[in-house]
N, C-alpha and C. Protein backbone atom coordinates (compact mmCIF):
# COMPACT_ATOMS: atom_id res chain seq x y z
N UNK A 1 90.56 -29.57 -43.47
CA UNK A 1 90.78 -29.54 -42.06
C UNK A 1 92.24 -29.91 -41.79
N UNK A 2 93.09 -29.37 -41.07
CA UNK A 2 94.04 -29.42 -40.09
C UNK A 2 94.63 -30.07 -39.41
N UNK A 3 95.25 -31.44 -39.55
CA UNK A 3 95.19 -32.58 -38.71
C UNK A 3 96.47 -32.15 -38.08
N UNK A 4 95.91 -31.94 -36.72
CA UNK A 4 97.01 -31.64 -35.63
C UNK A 4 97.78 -32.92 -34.82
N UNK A 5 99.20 -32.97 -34.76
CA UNK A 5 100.20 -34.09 -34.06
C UNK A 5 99.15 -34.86 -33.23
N UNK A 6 99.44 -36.13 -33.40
CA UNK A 6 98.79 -37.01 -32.39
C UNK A 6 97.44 -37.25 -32.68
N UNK A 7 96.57 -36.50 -33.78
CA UNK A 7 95.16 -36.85 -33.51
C UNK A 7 94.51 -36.40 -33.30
N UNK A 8 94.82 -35.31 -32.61
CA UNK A 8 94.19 -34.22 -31.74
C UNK A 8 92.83 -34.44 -32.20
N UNK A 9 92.87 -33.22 -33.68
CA UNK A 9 91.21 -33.12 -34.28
C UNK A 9 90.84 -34.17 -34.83
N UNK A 10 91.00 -35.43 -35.08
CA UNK A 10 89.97 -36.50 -35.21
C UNK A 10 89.45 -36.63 -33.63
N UNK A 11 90.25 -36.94 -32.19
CA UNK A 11 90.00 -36.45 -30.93
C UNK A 11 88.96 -35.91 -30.94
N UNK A 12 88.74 -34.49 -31.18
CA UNK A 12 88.25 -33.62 -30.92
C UNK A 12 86.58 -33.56 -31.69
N UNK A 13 86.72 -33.82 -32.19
CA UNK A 13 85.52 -34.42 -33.78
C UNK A 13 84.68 -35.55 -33.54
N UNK A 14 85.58 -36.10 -32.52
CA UNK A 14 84.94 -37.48 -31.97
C UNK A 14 84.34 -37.10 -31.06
N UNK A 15 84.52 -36.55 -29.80
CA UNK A 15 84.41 -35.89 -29.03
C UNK A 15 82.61 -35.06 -28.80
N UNK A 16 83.41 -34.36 -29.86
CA UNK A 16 82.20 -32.61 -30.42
C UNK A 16 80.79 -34.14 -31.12
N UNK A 17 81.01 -34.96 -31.86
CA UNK A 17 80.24 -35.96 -32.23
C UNK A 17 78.82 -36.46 -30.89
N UNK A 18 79.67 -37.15 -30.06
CA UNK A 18 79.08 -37.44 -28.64
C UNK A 18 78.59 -36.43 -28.11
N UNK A 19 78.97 -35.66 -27.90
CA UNK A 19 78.10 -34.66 -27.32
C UNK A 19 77.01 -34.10 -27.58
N UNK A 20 77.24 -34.05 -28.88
CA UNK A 20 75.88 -33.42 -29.77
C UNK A 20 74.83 -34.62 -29.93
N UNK A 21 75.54 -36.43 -29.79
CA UNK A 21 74.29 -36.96 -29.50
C UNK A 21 73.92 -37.06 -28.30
N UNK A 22 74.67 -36.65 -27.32
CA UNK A 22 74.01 -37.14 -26.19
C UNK A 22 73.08 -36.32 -25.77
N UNK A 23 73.49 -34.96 -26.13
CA UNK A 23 72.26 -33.74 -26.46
C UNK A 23 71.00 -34.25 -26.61
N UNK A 24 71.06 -34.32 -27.99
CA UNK A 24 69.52 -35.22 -28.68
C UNK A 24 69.19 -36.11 -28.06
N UNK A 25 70.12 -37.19 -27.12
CA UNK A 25 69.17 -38.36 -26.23
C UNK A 25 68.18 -37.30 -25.29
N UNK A 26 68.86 -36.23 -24.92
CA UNK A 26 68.49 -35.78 -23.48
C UNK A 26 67.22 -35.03 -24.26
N UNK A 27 67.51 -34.28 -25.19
CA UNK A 27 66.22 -33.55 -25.86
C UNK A 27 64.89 -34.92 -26.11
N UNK A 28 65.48 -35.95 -26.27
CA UNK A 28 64.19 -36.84 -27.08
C UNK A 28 63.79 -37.46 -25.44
N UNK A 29 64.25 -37.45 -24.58
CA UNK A 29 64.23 -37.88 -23.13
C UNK A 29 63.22 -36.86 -22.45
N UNK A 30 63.42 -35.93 -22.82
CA UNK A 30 62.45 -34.70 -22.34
C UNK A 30 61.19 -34.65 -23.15
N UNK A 31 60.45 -35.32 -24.60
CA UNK A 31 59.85 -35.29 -25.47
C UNK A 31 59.19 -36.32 -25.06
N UNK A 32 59.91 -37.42 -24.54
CA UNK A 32 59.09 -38.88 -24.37
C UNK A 32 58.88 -38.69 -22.72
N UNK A 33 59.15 -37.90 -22.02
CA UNK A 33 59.08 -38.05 -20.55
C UNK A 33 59.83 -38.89 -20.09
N UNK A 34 61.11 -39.11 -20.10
CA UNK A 34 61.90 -40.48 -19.83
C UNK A 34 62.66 -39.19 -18.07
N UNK A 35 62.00 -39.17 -16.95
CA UNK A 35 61.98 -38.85 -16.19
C UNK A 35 63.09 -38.99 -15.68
N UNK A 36 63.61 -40.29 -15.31
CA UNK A 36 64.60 -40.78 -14.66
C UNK A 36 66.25 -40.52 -15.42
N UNK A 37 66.13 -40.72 -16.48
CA UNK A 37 67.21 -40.43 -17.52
C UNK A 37 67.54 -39.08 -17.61
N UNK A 38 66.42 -38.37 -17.58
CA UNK A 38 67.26 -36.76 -17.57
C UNK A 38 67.55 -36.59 -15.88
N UNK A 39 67.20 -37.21 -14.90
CA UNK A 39 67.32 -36.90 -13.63
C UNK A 39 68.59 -37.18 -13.59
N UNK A 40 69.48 -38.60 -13.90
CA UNK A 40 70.45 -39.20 -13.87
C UNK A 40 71.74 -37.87 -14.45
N UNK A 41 71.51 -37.81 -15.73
CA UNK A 41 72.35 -37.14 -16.45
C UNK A 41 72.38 -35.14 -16.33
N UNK A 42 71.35 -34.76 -15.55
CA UNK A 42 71.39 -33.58 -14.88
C UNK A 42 71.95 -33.25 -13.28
N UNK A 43 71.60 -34.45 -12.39
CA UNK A 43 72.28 -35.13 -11.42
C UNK A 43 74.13 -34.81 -11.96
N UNK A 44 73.96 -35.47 -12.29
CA UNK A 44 75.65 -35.90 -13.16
C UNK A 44 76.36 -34.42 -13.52
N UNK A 45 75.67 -33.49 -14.09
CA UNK A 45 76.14 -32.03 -14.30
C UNK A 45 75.63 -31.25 -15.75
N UNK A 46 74.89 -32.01 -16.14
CA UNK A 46 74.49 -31.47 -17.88
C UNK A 46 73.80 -30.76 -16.92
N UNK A 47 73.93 -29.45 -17.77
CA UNK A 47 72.91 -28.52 -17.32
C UNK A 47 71.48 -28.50 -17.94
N UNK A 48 70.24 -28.17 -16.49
CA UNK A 48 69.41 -27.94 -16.97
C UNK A 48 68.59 -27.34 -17.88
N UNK A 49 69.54 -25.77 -18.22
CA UNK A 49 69.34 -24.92 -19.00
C UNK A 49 69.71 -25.46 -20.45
N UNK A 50 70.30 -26.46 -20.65
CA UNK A 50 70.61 -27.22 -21.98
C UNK A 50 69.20 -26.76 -22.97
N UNK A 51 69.13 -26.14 -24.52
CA UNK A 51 68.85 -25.70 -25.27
C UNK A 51 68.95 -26.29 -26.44
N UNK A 52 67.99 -26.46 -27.22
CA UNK A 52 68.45 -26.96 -28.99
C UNK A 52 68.28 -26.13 -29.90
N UNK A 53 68.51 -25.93 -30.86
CA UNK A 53 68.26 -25.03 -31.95
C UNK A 53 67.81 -24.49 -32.25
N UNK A 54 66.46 -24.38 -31.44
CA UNK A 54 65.15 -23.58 -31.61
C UNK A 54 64.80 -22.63 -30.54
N UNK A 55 65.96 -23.39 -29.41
CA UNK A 55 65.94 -22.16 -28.32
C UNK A 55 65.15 -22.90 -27.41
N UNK A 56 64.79 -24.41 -27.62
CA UNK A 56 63.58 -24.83 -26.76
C UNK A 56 64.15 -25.61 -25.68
N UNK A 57 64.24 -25.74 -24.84
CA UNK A 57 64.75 -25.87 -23.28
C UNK A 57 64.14 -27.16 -23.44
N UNK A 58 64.85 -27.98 -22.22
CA UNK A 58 64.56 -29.46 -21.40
C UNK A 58 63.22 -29.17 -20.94
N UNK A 59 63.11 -28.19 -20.31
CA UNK A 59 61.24 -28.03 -19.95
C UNK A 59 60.72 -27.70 -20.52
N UNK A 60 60.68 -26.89 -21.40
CA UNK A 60 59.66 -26.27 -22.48
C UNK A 60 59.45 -27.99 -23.58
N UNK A 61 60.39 -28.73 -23.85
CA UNK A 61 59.77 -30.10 -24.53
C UNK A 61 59.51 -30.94 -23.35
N UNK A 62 59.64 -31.28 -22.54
CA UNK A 62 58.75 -31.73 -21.33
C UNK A 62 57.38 -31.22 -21.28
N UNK A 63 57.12 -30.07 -20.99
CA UNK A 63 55.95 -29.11 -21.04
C UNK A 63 55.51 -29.39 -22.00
N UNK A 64 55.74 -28.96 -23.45
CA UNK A 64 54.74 -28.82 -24.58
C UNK A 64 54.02 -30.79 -24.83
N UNK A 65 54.94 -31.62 -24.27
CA UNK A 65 54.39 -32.80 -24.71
C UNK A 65 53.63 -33.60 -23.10
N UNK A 66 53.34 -33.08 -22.34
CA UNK A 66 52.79 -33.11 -22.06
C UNK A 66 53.23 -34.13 -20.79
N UNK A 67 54.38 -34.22 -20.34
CA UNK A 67 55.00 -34.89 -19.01
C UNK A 67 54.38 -34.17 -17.86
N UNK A 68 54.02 -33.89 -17.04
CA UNK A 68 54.07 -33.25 -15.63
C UNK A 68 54.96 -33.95 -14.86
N UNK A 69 55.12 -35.35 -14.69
CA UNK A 69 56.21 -35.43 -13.58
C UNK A 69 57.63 -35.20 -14.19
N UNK A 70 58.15 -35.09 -15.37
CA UNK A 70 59.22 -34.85 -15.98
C UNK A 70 59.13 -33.17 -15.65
N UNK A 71 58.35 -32.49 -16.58
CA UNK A 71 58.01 -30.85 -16.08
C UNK A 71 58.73 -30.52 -14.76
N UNK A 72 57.70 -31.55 -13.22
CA UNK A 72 58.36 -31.09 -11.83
C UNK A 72 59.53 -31.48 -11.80
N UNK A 73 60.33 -32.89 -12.23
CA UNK A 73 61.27 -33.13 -11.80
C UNK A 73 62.53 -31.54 -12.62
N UNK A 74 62.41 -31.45 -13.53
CA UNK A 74 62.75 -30.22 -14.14
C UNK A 74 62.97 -28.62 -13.42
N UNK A 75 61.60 -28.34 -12.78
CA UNK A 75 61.37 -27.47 -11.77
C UNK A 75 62.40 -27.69 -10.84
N UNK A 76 62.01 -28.72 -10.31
CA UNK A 76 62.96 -29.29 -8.93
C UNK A 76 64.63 -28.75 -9.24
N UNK A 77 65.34 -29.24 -10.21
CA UNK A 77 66.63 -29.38 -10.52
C UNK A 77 66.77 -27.91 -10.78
N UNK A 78 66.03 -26.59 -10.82
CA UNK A 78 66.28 -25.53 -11.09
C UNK A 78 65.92 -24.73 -12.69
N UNK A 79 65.68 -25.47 -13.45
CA UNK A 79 64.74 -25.17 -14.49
C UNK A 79 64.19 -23.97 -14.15
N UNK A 80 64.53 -22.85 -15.35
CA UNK A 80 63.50 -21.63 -15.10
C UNK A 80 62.56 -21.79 -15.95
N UNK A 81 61.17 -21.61 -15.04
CA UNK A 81 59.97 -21.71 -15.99
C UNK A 81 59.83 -20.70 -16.72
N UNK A 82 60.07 -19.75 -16.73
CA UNK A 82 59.98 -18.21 -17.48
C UNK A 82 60.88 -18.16 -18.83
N UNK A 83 62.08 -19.33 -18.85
CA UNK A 83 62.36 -19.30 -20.23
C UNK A 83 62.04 -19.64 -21.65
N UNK A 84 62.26 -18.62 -22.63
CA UNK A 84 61.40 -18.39 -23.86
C UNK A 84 61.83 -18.86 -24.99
N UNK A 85 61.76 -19.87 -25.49
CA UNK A 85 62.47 -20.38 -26.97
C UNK A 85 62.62 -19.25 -27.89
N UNK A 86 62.84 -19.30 -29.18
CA UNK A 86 63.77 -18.53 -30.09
C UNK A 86 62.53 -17.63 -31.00
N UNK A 87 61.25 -18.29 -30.50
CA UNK A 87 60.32 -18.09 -31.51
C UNK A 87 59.01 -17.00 -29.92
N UNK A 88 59.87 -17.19 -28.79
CA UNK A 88 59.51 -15.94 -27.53
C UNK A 88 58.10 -16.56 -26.89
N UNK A 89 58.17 -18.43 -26.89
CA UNK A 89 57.05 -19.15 -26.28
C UNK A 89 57.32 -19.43 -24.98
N UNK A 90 56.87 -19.33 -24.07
CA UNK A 90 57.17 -20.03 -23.03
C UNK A 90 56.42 -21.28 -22.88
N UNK A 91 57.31 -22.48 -21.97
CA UNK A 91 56.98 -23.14 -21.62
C UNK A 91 55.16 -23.69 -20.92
N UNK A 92 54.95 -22.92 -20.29
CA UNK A 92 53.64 -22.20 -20.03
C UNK A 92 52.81 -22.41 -20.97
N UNK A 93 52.80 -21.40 -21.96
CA UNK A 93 51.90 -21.00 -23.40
C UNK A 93 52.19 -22.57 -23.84
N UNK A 94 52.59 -23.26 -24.58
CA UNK A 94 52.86 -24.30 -25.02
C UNK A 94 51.70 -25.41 -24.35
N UNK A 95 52.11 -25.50 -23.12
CA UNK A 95 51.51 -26.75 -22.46
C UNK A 95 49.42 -26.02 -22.09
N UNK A 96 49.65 -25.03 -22.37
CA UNK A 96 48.17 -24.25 -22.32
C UNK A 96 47.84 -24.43 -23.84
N UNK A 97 48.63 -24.03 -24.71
CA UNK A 97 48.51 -24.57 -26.22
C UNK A 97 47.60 -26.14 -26.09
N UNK A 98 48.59 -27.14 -26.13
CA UNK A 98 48.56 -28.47 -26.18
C UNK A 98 46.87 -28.92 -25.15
N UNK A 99 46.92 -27.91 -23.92
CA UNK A 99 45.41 -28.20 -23.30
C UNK A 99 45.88 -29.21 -21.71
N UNK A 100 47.32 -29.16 -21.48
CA UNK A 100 47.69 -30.47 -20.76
C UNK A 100 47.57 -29.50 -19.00
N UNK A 101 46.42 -29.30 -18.44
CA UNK A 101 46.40 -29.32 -17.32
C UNK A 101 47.05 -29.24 -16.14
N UNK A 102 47.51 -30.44 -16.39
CA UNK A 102 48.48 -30.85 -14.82
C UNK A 102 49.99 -30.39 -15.28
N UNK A 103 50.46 -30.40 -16.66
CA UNK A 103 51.49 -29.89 -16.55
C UNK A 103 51.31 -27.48 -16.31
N UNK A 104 50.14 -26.87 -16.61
CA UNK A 104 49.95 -25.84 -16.45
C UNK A 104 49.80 -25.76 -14.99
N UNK A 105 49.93 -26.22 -14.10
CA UNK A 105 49.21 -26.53 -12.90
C UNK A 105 50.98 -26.69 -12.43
N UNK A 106 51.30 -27.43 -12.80
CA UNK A 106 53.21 -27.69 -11.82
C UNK A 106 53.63 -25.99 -12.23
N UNK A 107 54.18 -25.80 -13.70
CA UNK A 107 54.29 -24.48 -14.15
C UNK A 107 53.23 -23.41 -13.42
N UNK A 108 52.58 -23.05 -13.30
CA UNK A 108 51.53 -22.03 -12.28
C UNK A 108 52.19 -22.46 -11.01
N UNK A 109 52.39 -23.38 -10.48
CA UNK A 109 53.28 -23.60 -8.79
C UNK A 109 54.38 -22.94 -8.52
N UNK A 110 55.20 -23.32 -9.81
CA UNK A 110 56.48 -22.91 -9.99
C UNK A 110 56.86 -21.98 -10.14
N UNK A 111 55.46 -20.57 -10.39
CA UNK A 111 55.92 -19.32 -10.82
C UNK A 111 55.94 -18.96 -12.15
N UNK A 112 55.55 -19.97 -12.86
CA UNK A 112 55.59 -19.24 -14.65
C UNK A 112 54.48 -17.91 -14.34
N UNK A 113 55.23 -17.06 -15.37
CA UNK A 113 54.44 -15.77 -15.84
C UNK A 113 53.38 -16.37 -16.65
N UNK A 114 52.15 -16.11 -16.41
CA UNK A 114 51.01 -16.26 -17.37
C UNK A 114 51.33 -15.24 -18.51
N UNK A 115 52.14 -14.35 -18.41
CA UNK A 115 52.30 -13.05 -19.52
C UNK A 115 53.15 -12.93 -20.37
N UNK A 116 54.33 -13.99 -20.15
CA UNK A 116 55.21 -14.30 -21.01
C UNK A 116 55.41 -14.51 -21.79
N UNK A 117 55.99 -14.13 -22.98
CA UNK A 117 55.88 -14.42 -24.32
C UNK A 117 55.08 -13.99 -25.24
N UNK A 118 54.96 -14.65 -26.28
CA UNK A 118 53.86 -14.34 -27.54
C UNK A 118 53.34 -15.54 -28.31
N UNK A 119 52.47 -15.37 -28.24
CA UNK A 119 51.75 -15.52 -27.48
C UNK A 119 51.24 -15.67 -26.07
N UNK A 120 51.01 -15.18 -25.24
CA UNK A 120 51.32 -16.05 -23.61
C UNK A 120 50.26 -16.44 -23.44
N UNK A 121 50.67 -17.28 -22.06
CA UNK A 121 49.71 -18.28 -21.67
C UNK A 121 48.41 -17.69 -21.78
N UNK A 122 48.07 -16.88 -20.92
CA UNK A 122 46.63 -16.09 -21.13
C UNK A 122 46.23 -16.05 -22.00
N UNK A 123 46.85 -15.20 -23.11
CA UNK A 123 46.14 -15.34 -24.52
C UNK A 123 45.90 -16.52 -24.91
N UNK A 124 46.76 -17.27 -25.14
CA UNK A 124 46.09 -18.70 -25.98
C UNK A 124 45.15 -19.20 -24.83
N UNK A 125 44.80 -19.16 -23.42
CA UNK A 125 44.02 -19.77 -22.99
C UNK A 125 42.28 -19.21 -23.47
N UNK A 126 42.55 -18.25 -23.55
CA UNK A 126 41.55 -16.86 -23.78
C UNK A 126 41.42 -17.68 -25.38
N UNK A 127 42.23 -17.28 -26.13
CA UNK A 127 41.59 -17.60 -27.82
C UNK A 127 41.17 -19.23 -27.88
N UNK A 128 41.65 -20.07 -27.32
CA UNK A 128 41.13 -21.29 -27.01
C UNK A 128 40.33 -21.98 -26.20
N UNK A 129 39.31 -20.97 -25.43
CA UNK A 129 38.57 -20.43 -24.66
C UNK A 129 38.80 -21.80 -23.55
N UNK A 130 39.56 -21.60 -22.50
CA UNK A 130 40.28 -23.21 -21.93
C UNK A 130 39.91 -22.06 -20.37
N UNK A 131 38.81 -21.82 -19.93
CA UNK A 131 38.60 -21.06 -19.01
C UNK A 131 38.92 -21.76 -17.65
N UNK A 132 39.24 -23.08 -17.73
CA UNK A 132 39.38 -24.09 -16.45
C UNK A 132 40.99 -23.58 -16.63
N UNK A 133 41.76 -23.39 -17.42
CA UNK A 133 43.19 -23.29 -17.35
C UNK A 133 43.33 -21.58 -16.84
N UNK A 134 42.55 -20.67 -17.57
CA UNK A 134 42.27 -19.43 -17.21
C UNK A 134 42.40 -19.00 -15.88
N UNK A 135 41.43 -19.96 -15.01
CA UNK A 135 41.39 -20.34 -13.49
C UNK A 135 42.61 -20.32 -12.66
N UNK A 136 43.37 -21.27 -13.37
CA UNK A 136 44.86 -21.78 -12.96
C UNK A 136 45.81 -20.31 -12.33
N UNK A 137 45.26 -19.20 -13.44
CA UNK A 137 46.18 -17.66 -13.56
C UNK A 137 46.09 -17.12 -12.23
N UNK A 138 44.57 -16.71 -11.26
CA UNK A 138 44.27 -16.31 -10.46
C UNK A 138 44.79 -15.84 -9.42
């Protein structure tokens, strides 16, 4: 590596460092439902659309673990429910996966496509025969 006058790229390295953890706070913040913490730091300007490696969105790990008030607060801030991780799940399918109700129920408010993805919600509700979530589609 290149060490540019002054520091620059240790700077910069330091920098690119923080960010990438503060990433992972916000990803493990969305996993644990830590509601208020991603409100703060999306408030602040991190975008909602923030993504990890897998393509899996601030709501889609909200969603799949099973937050609903993290999920709405998500919604609220502009979160598109219709977006599809890397592997073409939606948020939706996931939390219909997992069986979590009230978060299929904010997502169904919000406009998720029941058809989205691949699996989508429908289907896995259908192969997991979750006909009370089925309901939700209507």
């Amino acid at each position: 590596m290149t060490e540019l006058p002054g520091g620059t790229q240790d700077a910069q390295s330091a920098a690119d460092q923080e960010t990438l953890e503060l990433a992972e706070r916000l990803f493990d913040a969305a996993r644990a439902g830590d509601t208020e913490l991603l409100r703060t730091y999306v408030s602040a300007g991190v975008p909602v659309t923030l993504t990890n490696g897998a393509g899996d969105s601030l709501l889609m790990l909200a969603a799949y673990h099973g937050h609903a008030g993290t999920t709405a607060l998500l919604v609220e801030l502009g979160a598109d429910v219709n977006t599809l991780n890397d592997r073409g799940q939606s948020p939706l399918a996931g939390a219909v996966f997992k069986g979590y109700a009230d978060v299929v129920r904010v997502l169904a408010a919000a406009g998720a496509d029941p058809d989205a993805g691949n699996p989508s919600a429908r289907a896995a509700a259908a192969y997991f025969q979750r006909t009370e979530l089925l309901d939700l589609f209507a």
